[in-house]
PDB file of N, CA and C in Angstrom:
ATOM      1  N   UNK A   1       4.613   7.225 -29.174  1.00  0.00           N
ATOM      2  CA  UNK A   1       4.336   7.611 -27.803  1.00  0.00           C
ATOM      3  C   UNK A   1       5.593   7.366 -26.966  1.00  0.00           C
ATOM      4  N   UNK A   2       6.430   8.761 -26.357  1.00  0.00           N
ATOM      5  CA  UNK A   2       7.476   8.017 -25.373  1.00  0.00           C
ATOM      6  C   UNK A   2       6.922   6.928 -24.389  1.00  0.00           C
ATOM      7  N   UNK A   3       7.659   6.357 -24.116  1.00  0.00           N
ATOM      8  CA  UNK A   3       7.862   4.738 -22.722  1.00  0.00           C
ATOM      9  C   UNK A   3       6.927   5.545 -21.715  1.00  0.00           C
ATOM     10  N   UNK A   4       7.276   6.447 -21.338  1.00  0.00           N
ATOM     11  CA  UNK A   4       7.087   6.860 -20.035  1.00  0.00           C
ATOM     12  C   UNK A   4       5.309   7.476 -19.694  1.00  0.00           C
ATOM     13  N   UNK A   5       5.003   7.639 -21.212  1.00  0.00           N
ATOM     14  CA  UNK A   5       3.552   7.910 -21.928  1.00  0.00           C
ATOM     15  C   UNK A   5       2.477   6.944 -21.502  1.00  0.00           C
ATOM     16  N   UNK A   6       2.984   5.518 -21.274  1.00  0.00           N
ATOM     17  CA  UNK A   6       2.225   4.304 -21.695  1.00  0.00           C
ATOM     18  C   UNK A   6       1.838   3.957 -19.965  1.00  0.00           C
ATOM     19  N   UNK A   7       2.392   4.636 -18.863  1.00  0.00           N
ATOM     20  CA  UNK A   7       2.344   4.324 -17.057  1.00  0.00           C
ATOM     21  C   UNK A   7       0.939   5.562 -17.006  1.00  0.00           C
ATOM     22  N   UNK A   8       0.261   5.125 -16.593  1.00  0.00           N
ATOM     23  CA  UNK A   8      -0.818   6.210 -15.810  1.00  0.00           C
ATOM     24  C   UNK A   8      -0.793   6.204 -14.256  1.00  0.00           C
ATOM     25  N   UNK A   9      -1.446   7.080 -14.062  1.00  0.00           N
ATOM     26  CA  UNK A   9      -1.774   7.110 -12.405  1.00  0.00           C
ATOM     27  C   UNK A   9      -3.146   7.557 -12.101  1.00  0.00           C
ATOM     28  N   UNK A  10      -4.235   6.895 -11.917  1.00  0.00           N
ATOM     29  CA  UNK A  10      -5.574   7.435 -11.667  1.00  0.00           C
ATOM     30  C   UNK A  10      -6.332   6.760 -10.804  1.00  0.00           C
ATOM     31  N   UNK A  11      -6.837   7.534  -9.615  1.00  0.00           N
ATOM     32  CA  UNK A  11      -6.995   7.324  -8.019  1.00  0.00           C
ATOM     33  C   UNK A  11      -8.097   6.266  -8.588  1.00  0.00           C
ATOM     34  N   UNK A  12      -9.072   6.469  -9.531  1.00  0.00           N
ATOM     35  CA  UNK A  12     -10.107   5.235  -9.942  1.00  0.00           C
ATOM     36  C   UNK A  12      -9.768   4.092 -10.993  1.00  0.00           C
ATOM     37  N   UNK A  13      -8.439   4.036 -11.257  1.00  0.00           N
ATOM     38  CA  UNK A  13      -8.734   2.822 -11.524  1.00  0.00           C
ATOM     39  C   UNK A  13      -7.228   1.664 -10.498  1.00  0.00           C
ATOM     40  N   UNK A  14      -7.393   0.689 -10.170  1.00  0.00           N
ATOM     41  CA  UNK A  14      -6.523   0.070  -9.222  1.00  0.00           C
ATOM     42  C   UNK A  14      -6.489   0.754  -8.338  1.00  0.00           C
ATOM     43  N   UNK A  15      -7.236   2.002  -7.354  1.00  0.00           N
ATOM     44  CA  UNK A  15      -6.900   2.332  -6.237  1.00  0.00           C
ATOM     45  C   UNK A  15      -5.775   3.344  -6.666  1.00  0.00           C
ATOM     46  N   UNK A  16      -5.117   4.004  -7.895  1.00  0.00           N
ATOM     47  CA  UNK A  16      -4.165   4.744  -7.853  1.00  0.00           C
ATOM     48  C   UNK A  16      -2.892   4.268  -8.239  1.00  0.00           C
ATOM     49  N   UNK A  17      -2.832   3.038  -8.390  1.00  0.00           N
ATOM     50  CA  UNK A  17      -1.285   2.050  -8.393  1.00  0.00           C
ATOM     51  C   UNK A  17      -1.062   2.383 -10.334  1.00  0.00           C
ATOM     52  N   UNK A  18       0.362   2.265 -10.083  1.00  0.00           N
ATOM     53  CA  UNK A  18       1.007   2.945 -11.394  1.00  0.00           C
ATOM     54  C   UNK A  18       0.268   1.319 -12.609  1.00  0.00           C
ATOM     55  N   UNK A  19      -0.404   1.975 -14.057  1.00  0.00           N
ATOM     56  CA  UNK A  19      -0.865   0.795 -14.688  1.00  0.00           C
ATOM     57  C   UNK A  19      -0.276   1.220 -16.041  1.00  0.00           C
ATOM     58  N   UNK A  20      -0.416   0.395 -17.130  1.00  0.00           N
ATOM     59  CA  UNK A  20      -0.466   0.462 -18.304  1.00  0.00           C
ATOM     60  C   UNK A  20      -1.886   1.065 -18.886  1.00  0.00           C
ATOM     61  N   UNK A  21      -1.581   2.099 -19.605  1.00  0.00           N
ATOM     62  CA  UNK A  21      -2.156   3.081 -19.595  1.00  0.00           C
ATOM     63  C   UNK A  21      -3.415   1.889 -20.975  1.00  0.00           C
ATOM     64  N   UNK A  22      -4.770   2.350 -20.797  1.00  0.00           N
ATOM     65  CA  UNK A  22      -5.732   1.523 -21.389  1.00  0.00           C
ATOM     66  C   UNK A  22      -6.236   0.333 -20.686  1.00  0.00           C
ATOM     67  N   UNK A  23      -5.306  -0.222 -19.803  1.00  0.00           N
ATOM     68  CA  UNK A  23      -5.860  -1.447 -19.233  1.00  0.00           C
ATOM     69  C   UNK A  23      -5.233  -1.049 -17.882  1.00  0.00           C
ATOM     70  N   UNK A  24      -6.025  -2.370 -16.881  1.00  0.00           N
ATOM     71  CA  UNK A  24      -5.977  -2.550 -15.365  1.00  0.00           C
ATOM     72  C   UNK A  24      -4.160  -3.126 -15.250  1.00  0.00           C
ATOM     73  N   UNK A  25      -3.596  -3.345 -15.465  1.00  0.00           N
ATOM     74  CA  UNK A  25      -2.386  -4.351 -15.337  1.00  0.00           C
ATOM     75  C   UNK A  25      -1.518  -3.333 -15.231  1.00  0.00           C
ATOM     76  N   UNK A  26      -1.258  -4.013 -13.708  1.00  0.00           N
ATOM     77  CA  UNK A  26      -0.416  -2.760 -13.134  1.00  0.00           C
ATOM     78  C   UNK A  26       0.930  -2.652 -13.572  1.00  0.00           C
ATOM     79  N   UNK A  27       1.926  -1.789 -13.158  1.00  0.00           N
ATOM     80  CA  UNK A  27       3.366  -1.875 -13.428  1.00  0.00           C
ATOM     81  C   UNK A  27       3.873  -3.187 -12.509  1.00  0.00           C
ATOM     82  N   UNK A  28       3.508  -3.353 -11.387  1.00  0.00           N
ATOM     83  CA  UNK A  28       4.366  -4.264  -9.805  1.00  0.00           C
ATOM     84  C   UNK A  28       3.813  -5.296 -10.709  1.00  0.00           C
ATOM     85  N   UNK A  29       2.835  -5.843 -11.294  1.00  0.00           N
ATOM     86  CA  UNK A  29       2.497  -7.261 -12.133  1.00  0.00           C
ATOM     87  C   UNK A  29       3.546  -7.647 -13.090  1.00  0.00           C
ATOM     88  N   UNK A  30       3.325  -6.830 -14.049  1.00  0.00           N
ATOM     89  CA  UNK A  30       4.686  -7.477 -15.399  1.00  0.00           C
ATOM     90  C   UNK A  30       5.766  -7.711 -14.666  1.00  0.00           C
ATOM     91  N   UNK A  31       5.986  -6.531 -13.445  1.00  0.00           N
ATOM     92  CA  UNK A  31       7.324  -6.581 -13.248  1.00  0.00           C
ATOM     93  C   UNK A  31       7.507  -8.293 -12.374  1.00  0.00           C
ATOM     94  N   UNK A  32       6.798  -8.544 -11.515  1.00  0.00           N
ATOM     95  CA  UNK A  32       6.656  -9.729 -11.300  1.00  0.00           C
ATOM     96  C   UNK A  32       6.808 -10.353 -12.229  1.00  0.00           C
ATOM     97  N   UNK A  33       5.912 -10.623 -13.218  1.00  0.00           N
ATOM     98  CA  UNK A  33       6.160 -11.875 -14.257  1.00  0.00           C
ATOM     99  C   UNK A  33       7.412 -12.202 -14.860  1.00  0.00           C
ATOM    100  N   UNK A  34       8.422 -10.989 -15.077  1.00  0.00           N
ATOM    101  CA  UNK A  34       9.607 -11.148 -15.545  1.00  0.00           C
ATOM    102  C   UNK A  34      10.673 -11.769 -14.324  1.00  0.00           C
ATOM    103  N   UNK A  35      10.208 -11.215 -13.270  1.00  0.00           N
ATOM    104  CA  UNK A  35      11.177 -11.531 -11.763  1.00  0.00           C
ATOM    105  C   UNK A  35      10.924 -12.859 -11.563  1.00  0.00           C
ATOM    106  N   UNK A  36       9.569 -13.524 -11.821  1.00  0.00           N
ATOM    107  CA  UNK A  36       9.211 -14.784 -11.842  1.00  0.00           C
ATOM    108  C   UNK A  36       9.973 -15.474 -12.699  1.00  0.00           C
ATOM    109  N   UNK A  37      10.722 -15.055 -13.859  1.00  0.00           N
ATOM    110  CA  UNK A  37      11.060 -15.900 -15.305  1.00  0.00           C
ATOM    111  C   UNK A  37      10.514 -16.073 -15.883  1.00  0.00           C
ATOM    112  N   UNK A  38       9.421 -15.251 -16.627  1.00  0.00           N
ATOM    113  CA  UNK A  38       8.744 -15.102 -17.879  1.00  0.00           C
ATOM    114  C   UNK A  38       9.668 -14.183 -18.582  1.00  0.00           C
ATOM    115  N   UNK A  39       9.340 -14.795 -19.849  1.00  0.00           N
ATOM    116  CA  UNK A  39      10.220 -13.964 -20.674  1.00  0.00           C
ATOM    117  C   UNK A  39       9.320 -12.996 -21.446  1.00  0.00           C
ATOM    118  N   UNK A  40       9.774 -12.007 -22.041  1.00  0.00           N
ATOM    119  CA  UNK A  40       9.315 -11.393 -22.842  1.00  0.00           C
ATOM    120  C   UNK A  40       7.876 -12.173 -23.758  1.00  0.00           C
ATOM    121  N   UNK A  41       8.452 -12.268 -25.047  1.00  0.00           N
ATOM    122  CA  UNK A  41       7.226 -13.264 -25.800  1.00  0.00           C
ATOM    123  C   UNK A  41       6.429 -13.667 -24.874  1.00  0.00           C
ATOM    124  N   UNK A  42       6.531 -14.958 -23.772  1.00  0.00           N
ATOM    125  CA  UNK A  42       5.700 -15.698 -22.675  1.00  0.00           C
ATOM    126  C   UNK A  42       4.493 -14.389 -22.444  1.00  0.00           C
ATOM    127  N   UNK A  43       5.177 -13.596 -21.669  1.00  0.00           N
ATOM    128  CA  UNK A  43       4.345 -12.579 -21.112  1.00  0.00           C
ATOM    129  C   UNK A  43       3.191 -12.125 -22.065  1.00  0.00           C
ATOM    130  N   UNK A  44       3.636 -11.853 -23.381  1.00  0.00           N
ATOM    131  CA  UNK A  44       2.628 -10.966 -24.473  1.00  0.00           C
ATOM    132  C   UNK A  44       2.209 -12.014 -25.133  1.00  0.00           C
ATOM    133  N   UNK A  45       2.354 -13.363 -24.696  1.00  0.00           N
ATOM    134  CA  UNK A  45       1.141 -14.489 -25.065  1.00  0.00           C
ATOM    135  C   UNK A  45       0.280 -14.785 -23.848  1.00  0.00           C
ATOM    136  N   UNK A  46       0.712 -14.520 -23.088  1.00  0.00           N
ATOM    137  CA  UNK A  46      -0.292 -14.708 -21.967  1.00  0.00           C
ATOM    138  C   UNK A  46      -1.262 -13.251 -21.593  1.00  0.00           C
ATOM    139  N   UNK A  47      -0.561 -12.117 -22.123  1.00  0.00           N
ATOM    140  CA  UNK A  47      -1.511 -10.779 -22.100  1.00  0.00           C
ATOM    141  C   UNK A  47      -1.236 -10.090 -23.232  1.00  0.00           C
ATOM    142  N   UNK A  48      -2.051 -10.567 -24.647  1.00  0.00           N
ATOM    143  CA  UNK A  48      -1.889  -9.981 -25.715  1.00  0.00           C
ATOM    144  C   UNK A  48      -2.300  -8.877 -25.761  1.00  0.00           C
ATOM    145  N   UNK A  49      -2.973  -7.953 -24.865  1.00  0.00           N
ATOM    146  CA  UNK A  49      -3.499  -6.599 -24.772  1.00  0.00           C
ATOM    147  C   UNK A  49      -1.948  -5.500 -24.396  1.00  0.00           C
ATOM    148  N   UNK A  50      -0.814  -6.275 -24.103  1.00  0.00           N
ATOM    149  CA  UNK A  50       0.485  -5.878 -24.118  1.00  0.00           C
ATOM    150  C   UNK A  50       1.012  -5.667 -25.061  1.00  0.00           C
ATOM    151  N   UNK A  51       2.091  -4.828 -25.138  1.00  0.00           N
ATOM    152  CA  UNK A  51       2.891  -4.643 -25.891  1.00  0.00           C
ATOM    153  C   UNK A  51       4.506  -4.956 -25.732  1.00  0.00           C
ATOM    154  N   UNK A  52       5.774  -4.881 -26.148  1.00  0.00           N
ATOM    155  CA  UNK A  52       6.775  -4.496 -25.734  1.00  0.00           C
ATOM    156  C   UNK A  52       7.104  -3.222 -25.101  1.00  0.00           C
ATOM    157  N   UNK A  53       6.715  -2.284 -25.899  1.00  0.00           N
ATOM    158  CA  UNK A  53       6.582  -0.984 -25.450  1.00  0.00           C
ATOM    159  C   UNK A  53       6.274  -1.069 -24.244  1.00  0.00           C
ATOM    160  N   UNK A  54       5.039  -1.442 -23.453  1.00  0.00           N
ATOM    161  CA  UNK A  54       4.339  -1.213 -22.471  1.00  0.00           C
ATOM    162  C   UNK A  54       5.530  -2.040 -21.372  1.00  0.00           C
ATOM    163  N   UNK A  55       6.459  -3.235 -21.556  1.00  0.00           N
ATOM    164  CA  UNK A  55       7.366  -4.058 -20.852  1.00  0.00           C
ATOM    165  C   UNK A  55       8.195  -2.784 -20.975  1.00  0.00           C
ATOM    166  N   UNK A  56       8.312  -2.660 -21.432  1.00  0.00           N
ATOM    167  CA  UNK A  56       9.732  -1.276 -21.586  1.00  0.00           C
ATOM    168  C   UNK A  56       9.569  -0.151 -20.829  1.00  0.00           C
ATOM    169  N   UNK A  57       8.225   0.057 -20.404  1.00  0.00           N
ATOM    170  CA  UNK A  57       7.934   1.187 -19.836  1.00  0.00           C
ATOM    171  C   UNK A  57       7.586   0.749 -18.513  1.00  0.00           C
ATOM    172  N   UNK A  58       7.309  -0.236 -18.292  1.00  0.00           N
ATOM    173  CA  UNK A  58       7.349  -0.786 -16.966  1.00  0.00           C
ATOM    174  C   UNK A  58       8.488  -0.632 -16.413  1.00  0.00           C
ATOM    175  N   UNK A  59       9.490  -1.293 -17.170  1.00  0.00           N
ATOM    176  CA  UNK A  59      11.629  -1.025 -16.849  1.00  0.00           C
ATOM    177  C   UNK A  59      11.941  -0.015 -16.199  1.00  0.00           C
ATOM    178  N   UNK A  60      11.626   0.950 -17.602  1.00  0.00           N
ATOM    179  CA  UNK A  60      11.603   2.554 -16.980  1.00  0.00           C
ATOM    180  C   UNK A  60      11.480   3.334 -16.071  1.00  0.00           C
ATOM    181  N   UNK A  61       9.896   2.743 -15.613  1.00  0.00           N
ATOM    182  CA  UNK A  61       9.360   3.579 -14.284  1.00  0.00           C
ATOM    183  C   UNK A  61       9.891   2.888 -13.427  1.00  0.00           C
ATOM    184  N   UNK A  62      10.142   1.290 -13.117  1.00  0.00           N
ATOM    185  CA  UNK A  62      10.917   1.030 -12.211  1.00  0.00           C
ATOM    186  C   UNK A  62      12.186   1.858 -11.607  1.00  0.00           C
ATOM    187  N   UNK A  63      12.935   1.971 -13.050  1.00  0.00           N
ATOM    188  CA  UNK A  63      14.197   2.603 -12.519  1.00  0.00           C
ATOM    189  C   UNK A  63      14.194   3.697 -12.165  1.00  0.00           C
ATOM    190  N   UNK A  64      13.178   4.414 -12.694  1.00  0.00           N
ATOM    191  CA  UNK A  64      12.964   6.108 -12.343  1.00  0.00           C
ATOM    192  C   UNK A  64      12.580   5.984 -10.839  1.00  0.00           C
ATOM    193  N   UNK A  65      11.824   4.914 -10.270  1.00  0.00           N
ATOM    194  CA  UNK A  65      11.146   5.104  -9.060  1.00  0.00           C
ATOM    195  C   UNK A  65      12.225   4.704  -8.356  1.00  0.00           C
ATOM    196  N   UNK A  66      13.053   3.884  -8.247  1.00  0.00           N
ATOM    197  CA  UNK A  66      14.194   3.097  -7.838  1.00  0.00           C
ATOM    198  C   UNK A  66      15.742   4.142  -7.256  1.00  0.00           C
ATOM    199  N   UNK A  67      15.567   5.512  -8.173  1.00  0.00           N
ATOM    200  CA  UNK A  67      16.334   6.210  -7.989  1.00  0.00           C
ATOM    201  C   UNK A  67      15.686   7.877  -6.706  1.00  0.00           C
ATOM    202  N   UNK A  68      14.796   7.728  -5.716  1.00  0.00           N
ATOM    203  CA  UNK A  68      14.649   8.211  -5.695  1.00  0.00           C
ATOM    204  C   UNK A  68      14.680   8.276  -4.316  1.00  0.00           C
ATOM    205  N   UNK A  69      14.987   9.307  -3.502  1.00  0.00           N
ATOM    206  CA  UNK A  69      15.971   9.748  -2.180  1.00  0.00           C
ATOM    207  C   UNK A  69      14.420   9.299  -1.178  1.00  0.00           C
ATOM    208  N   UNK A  70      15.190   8.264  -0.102  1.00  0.00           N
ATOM    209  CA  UNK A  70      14.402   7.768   0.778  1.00  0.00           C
ATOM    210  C   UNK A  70      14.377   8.422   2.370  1.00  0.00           C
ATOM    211  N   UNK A  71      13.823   9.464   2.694  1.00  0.00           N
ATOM    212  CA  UNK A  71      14.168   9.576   3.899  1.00  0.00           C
ATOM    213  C   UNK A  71      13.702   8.722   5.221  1.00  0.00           C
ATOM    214  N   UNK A  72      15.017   8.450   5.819  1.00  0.00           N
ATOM    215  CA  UNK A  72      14.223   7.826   6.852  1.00  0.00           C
ATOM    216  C   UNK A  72      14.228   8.947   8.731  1.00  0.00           C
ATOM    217  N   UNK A  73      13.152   8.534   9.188  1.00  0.00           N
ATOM    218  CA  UNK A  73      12.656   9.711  10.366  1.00  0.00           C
ATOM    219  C   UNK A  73      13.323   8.905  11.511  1.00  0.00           C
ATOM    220  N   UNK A  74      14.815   9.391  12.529  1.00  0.00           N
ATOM    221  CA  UNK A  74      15.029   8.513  13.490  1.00  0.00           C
ATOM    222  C   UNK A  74      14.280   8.762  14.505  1.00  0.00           C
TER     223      UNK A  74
END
């Protein structure tokens, strides 16, 4: 499955917020846990319903979302 496979978007589950596709656990969560200093392993012992893959694809969509033209209205 590409990285980018594993992010859903569906208005019923979390209200719409980008998740790991099969479960509630959003993308802004892992990404926290790592910003917090969890490491890899830590993380997928504390949510074995994870994968690496699924950390990887969190990365991903970050950066994809990260790159994307902000307008601001003066």
């Amino acid at each position: 499955m590409p990285l980018m496979d594993r992010i859903v978007i569906d208005p019923d589950v979390v209200h719409g917020r980008p998740v790991i596709r099969g479960t509630r656990m959003r993308v802004a969560d892992v990404l926290s846990l790592l910003a917090s200093g969890a490491t890899t392993p830590e993380s997928l012992e504390d949510y074995p319903y994870l994968s690496v893959d699924d950390i990887k694809a969190s990365h991903h969509y970050a950066a994809a979302q990260s790159g994307h033209t902000v307008l601001v209205a003066s």
